[in-house]
PDB file of N, CA and C in Angstrom:
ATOM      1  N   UNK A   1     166.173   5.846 -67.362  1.00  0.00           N
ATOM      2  CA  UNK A   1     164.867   6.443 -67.137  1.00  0.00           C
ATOM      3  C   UNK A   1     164.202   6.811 -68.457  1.00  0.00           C
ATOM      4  N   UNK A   2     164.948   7.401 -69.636  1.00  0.00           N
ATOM      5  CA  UNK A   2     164.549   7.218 -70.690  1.00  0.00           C
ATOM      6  C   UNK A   2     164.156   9.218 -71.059  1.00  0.00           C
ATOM      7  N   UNK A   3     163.415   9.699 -71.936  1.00  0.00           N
ATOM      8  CA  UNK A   3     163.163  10.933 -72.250  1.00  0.00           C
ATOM      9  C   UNK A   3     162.042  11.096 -71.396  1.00  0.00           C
ATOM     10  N   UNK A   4     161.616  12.624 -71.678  1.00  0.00           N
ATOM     11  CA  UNK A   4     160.201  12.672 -70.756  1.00  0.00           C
ATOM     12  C   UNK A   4     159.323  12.487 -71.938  1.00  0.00           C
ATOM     13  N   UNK A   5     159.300  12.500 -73.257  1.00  0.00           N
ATOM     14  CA  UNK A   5     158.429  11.867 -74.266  1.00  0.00           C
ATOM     15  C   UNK A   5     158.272  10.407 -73.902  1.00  0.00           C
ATOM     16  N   UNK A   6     159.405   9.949 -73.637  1.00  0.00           N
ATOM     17  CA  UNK A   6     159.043   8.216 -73.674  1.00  0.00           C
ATOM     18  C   UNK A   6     157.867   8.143 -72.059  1.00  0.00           C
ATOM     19  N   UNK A   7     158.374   9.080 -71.305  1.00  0.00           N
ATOM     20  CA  UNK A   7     157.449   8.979 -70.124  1.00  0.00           C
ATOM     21  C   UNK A   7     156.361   9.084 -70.298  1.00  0.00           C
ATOM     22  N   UNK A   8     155.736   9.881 -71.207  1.00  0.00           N
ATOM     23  CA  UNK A   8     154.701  10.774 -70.927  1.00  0.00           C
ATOM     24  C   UNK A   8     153.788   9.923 -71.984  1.00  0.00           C
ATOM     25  N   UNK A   9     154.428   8.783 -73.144  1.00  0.00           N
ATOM     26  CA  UNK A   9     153.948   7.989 -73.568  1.00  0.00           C
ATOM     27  C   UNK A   9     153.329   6.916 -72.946  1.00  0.00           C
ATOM     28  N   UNK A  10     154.379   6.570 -72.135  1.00  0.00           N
ATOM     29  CA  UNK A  10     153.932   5.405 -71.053  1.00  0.00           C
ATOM     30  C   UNK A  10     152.798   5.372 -70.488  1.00  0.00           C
ATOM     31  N   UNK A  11     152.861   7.067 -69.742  1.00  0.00           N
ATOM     32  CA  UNK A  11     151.585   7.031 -68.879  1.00  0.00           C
ATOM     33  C   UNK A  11     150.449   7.408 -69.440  1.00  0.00           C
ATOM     34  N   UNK A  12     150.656   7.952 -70.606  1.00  0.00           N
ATOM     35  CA  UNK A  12     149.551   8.344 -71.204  1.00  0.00           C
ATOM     36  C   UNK A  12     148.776   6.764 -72.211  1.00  0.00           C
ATOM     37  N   UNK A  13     149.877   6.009 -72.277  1.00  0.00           N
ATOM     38  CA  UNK A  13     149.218   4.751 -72.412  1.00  0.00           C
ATOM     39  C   UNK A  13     148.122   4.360 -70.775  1.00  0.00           C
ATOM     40  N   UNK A  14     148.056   4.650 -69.975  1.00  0.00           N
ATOM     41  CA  UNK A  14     146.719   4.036 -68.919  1.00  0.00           C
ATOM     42  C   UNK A  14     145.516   5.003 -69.305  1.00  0.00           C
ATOM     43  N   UNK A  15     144.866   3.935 -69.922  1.00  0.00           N
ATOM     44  CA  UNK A  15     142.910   5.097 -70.273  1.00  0.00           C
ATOM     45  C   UNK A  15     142.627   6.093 -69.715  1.00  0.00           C
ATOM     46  N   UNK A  16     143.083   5.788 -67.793  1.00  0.00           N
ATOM     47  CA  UNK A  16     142.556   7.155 -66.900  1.00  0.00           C
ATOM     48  C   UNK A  16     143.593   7.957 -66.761  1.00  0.00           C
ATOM     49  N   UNK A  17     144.785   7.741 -66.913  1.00  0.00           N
ATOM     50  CA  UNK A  17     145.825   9.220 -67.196  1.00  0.00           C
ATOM     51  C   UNK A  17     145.758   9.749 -68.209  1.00  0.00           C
ATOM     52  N   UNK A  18     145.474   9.058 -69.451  1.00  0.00           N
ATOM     53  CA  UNK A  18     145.268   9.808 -70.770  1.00  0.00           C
ATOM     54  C   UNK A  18     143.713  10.764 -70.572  1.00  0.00           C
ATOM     55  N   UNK A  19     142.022  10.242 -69.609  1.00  0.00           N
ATOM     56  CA  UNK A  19     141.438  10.694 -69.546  1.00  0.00           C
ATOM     57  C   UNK A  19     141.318  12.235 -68.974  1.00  0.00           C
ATOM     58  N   UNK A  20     142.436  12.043 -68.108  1.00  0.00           N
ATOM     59  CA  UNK A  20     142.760  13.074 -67.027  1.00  0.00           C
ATOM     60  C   UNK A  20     143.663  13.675 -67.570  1.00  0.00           C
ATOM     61  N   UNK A  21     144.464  13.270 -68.413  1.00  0.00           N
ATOM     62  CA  UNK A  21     145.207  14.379 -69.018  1.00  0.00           C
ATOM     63  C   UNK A  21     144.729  15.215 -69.958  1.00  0.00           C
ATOM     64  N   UNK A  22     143.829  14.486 -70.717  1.00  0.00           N
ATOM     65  CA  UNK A  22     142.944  14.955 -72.055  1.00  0.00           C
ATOM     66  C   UNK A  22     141.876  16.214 -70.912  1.00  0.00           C
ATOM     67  N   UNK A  23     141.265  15.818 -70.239  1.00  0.00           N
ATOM     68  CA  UNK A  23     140.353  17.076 -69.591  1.00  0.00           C
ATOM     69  C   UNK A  23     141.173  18.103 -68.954  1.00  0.00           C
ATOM     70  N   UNK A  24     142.649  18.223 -68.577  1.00  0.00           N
ATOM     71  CA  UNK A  24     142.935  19.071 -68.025  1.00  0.00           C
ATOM     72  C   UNK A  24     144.054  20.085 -69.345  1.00  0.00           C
ATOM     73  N   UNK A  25     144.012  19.326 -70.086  1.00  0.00           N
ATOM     74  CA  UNK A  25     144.946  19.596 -71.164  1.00  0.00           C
ATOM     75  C   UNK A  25     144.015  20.722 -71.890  1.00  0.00           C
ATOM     76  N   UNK A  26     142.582  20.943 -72.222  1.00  0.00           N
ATOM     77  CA  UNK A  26     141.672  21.839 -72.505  1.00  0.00           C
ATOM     78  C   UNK A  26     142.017  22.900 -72.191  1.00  0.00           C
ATOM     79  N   UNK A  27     141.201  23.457 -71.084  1.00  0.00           N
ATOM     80  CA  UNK A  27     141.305  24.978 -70.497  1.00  0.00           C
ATOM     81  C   UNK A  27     142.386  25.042 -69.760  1.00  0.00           C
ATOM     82  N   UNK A  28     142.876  24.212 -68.651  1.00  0.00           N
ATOM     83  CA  UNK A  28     143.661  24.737 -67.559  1.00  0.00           C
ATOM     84  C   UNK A  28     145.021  25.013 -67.954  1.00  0.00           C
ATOM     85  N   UNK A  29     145.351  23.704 -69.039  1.00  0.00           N
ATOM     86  CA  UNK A  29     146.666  24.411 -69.682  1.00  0.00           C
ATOM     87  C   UNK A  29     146.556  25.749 -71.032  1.00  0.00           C
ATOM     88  N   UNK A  30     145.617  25.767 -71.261  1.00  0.00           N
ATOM     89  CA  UNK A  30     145.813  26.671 -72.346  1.00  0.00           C
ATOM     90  C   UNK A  30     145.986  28.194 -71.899  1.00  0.00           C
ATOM     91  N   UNK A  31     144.848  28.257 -70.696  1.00  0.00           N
ATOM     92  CA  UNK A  31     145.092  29.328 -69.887  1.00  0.00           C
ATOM     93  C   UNK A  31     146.859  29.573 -68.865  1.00  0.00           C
ATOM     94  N   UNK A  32     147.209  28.224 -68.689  1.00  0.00           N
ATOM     95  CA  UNK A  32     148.598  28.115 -68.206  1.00  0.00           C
ATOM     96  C   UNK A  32     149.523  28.931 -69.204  1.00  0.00           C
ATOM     97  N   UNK A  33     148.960  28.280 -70.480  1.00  0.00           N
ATOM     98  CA  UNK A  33     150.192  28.732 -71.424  1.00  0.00           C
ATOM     99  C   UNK A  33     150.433  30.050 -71.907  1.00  0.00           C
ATOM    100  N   UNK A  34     149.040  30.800 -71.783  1.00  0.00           N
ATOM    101  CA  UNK A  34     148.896  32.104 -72.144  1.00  0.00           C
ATOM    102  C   UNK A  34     149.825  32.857 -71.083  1.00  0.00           C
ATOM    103  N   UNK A  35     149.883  32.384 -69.940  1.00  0.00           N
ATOM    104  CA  UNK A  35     150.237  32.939 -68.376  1.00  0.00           C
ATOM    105  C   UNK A  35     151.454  32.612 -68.748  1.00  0.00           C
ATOM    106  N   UNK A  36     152.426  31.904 -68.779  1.00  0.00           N
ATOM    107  CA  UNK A  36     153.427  31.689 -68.480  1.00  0.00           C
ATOM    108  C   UNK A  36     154.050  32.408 -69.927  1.00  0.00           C
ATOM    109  N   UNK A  37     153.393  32.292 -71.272  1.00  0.00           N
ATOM    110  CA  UNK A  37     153.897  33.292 -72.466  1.00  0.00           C
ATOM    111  C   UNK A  37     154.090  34.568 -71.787  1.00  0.00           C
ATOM    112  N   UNK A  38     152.515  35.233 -71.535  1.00  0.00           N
ATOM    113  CA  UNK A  38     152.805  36.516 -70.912  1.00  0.00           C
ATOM    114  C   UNK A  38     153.872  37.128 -70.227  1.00  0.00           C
ATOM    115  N   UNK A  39     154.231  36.202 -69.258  1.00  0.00           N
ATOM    116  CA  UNK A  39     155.025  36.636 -68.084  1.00  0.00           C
ATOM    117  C   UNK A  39     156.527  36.273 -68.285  1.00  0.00           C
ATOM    118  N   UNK A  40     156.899  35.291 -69.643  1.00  0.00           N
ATOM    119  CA  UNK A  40     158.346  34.993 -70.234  1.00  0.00           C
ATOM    120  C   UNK A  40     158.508  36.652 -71.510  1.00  0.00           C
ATOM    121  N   UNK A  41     157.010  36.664 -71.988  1.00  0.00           N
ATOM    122  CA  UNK A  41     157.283  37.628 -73.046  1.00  0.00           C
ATOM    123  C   UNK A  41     157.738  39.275 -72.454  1.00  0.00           C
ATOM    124  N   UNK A  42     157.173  39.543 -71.359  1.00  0.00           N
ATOM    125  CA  UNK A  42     157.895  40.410 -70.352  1.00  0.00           C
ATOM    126  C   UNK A  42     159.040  40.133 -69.542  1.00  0.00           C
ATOM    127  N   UNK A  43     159.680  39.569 -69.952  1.00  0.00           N
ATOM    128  CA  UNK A  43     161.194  39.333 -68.910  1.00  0.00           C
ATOM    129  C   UNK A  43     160.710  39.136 -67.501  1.00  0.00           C
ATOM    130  N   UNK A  44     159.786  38.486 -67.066  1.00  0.00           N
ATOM    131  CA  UNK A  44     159.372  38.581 -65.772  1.00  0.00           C
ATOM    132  C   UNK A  44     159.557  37.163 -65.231  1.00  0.00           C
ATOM    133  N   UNK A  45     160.203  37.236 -63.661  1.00  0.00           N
ATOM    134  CA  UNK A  45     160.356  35.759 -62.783  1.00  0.00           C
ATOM    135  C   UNK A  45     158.781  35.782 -62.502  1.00  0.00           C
ATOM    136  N   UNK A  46     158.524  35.023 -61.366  1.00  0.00           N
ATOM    137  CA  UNK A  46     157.094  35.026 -60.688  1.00  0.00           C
ATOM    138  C   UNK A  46     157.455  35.894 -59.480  1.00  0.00           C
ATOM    139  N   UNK A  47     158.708  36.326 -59.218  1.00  0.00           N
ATOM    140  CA  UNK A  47     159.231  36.840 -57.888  1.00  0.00           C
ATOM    141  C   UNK A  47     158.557  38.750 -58.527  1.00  0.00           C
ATOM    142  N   UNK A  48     159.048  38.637 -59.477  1.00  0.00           N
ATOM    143  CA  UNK A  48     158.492  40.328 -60.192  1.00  0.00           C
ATOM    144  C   UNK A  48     156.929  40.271 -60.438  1.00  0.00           C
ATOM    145  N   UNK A  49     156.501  39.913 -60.997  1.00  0.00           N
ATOM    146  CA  UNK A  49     154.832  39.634 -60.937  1.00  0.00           C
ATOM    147  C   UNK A  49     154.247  39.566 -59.679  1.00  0.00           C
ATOM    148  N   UNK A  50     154.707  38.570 -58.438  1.00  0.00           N
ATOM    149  CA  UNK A  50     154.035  38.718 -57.606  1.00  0.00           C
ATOM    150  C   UNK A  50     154.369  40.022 -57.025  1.00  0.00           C
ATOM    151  N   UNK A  51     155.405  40.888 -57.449  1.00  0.00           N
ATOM    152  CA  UNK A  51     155.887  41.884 -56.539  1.00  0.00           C
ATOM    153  C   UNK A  51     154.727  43.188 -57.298  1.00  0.00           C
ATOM    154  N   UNK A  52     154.650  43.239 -58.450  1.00  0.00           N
ATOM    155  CA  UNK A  52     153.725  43.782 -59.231  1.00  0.00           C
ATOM    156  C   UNK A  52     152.400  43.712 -59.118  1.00  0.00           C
ATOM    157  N   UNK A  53     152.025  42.100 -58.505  1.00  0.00           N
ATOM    158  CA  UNK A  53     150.469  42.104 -58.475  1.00  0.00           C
ATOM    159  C   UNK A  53     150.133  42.241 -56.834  1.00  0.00           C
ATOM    160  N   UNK A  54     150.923  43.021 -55.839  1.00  0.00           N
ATOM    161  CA  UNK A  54     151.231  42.796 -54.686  1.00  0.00           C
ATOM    162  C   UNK A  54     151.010  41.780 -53.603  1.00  0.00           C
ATOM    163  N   UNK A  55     151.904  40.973 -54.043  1.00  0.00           N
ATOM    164  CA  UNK A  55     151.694  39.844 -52.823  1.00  0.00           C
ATOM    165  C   UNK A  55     153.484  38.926 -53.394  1.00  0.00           C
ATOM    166  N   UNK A  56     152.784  37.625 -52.821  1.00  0.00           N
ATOM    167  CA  UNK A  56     154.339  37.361 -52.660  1.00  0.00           C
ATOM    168  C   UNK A  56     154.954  36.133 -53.602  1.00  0.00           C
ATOM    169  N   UNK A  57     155.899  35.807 -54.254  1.00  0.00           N
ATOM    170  CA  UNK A  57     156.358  35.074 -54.690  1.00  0.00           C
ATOM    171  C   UNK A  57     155.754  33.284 -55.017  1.00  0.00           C
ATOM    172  N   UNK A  58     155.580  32.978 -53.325  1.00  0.00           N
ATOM    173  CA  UNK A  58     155.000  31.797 -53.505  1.00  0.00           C
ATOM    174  C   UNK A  58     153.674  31.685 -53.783  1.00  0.00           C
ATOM    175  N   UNK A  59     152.680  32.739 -53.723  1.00  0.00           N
ATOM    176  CA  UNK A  59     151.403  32.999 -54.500  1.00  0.00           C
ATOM    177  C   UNK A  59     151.144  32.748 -56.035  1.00  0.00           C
ATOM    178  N   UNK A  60     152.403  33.125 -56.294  1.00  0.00           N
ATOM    179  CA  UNK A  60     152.421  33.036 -58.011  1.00  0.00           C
ATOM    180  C   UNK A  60     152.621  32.064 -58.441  1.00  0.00           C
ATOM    181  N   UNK A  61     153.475  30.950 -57.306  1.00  0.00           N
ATOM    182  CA  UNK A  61     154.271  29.739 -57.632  1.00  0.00           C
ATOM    183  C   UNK A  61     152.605  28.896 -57.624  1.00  0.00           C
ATOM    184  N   UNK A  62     152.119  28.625 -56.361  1.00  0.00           N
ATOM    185  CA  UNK A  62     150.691  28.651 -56.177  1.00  0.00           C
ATOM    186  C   UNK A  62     150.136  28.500 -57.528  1.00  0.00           C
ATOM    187  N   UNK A  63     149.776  29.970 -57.959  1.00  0.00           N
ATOM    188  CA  UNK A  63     148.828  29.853 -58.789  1.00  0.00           C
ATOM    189  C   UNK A  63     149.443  28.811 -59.948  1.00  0.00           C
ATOM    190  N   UNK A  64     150.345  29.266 -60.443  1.00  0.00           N
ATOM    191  CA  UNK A  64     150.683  28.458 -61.799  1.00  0.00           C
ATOM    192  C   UNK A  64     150.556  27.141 -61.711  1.00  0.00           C
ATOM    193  N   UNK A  65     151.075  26.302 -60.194  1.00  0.00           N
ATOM    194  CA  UNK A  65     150.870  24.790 -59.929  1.00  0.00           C
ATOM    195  C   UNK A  65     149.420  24.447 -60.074  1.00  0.00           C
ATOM    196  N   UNK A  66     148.862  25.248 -59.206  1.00  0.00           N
ATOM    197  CA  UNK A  66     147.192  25.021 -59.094  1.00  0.00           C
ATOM    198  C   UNK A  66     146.600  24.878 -60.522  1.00  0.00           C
ATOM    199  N   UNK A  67     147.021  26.114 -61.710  1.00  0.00           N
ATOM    200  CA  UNK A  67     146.721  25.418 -62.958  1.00  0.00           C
ATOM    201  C   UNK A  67     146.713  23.938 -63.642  1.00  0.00           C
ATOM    202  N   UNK A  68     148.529  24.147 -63.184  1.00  0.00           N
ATOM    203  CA  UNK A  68     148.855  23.035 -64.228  1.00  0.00           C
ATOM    204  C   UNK A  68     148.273  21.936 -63.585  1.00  0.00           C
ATOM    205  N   UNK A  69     147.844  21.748 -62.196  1.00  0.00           N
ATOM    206  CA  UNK A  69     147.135  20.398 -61.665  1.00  0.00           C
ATOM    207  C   UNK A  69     146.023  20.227 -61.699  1.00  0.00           C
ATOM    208  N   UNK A  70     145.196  21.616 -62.393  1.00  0.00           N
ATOM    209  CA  UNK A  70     144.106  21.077 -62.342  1.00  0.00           C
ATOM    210  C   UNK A  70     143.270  21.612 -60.970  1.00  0.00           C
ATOM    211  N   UNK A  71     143.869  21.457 -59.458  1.00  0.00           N
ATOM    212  CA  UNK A  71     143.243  22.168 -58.177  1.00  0.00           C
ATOM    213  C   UNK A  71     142.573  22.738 -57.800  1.00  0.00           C
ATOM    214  N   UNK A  72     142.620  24.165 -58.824  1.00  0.00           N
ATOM    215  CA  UNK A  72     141.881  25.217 -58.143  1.00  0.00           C
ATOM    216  C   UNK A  72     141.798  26.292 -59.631  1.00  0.00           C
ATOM    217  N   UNK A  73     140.423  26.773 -59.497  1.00  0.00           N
ATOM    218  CA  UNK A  73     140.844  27.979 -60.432  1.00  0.00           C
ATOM    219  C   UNK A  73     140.606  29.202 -59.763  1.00  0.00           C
ATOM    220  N   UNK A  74     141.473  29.926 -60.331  1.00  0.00           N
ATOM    221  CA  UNK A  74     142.025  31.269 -60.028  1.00  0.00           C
ATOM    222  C   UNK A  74     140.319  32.163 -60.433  1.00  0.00           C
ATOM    223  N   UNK A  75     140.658  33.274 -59.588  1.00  0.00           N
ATOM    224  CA  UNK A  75     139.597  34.808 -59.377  1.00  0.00           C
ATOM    225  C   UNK A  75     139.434  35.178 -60.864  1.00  0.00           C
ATOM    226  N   UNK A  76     138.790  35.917 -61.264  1.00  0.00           N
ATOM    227  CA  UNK A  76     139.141  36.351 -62.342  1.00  0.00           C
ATOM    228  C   UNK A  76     139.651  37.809 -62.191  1.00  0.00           C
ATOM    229  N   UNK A  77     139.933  37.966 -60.788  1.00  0.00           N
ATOM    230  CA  UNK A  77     140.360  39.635 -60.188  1.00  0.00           C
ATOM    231  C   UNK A  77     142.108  39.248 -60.198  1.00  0.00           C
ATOM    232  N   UNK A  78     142.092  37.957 -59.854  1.00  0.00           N
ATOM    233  CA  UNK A  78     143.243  37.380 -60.064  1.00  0.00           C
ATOM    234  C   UNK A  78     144.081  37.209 -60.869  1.00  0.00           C
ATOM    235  N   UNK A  79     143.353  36.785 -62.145  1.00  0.00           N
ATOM    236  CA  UNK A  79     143.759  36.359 -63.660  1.00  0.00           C
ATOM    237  C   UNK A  79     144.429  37.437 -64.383  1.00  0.00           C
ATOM    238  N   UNK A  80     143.418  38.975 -63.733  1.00  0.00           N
ATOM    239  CA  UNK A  80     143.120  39.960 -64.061  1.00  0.00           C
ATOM    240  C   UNK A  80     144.566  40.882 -63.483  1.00  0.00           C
ATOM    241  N   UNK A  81     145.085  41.096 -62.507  1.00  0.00           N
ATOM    242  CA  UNK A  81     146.266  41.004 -61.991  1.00  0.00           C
ATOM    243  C   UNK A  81     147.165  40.529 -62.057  1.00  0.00           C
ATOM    244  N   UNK A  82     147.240  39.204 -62.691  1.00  0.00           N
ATOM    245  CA  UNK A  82     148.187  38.895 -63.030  1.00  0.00           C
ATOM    246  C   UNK A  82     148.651  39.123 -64.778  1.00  0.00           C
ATOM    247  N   UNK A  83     147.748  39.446 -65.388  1.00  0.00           N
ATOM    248  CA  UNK A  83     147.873  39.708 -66.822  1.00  0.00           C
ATOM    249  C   UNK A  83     148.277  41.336 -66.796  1.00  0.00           C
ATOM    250  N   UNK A  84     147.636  42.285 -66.050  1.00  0.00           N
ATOM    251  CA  UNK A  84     148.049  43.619 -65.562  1.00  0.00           C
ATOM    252  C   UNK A  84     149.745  43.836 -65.150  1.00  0.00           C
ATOM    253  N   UNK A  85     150.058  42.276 -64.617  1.00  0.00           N
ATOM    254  CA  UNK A  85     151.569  42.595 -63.765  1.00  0.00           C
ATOM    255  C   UNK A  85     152.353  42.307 -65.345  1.00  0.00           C
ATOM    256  N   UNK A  86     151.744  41.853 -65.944  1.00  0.00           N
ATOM    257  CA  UNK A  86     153.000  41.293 -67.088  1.00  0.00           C
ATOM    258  C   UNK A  86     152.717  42.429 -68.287  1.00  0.00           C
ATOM    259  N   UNK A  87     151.783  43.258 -68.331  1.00  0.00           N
ATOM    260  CA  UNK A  87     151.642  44.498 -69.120  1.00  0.00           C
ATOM    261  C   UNK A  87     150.720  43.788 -70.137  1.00  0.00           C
ATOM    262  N   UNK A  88     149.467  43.089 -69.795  1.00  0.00           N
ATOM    263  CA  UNK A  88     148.320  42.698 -70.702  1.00  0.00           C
ATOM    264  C   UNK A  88     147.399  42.993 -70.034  1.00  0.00           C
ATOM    265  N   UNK A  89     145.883  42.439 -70.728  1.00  0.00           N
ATOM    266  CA  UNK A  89     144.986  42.742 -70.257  1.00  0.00           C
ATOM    267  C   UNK A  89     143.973  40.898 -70.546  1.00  0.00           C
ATOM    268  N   UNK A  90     143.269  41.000 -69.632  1.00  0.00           N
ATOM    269  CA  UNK A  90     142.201  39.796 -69.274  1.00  0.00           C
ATOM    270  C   UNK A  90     141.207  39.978 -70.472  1.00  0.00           C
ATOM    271  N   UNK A  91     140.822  38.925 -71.136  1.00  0.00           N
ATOM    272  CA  UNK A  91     139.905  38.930 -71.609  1.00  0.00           C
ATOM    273  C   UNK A  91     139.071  37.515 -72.006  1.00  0.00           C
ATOM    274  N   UNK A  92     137.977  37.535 -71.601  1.00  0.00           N
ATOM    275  CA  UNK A  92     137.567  36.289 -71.106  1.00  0.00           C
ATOM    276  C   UNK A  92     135.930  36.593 -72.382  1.00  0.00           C
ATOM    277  N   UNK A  93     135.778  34.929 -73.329  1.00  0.00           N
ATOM    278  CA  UNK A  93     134.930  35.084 -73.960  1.00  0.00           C
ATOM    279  C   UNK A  93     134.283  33.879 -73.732  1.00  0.00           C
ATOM    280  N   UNK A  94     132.668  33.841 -74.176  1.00  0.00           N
ATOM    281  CA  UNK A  94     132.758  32.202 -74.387  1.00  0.00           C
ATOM    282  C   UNK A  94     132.055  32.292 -75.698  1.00  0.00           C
ATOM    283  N   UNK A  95     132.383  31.040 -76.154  1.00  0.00           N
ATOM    284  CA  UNK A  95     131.804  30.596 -77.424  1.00  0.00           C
ATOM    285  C   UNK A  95     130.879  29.447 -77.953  1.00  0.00           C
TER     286      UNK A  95
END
């Protein structure tokens, strides 16, 4: 099967996976990455966060997929809760 570099070469060799990867690779992961830093830099599962931002486990699982695919974007009451559960704070600029 080979590495997931050699994979991710492959597919990123087709114009429209590289297109689609290149537009989602922008915001949705960067905001992913901040989220998932946050919530590793607090010793936190998604099972503690969602228990923190009150609701449930697979909500959190949810949200993070929904990022990384691109799907759906999150509340910013949401974003906002979930940066609260990991002991940060939201802050949203544009430039």
């Amino acid at each position: 099967m080979g590495t997931f570099k050699q994979m991710r070469e492959r597919v990123l060799a087709d114009p429209e996976a590289r297109a689609e990867y290149e537009r989602l690779n922008r915001e949705e992961f960067a905001l992913l990455d901040q989220m998932l830093a946050a919530r590793r830099e607090a010793g936190l599962s998604q099972a503690d966060v969602a228990h923190r931002m009150g609701t449930k486990a697979p909500a959190v699982t949810r949200l993070e997929r929904a990022l990384a695919s691109g799907e759906h974007s999150p509340s910013i009451d949401t974003l906002r809760r979930y940066a609260a559960a990991c002991g940060k704070s939201l802050r949203i600029s544009i430039v």
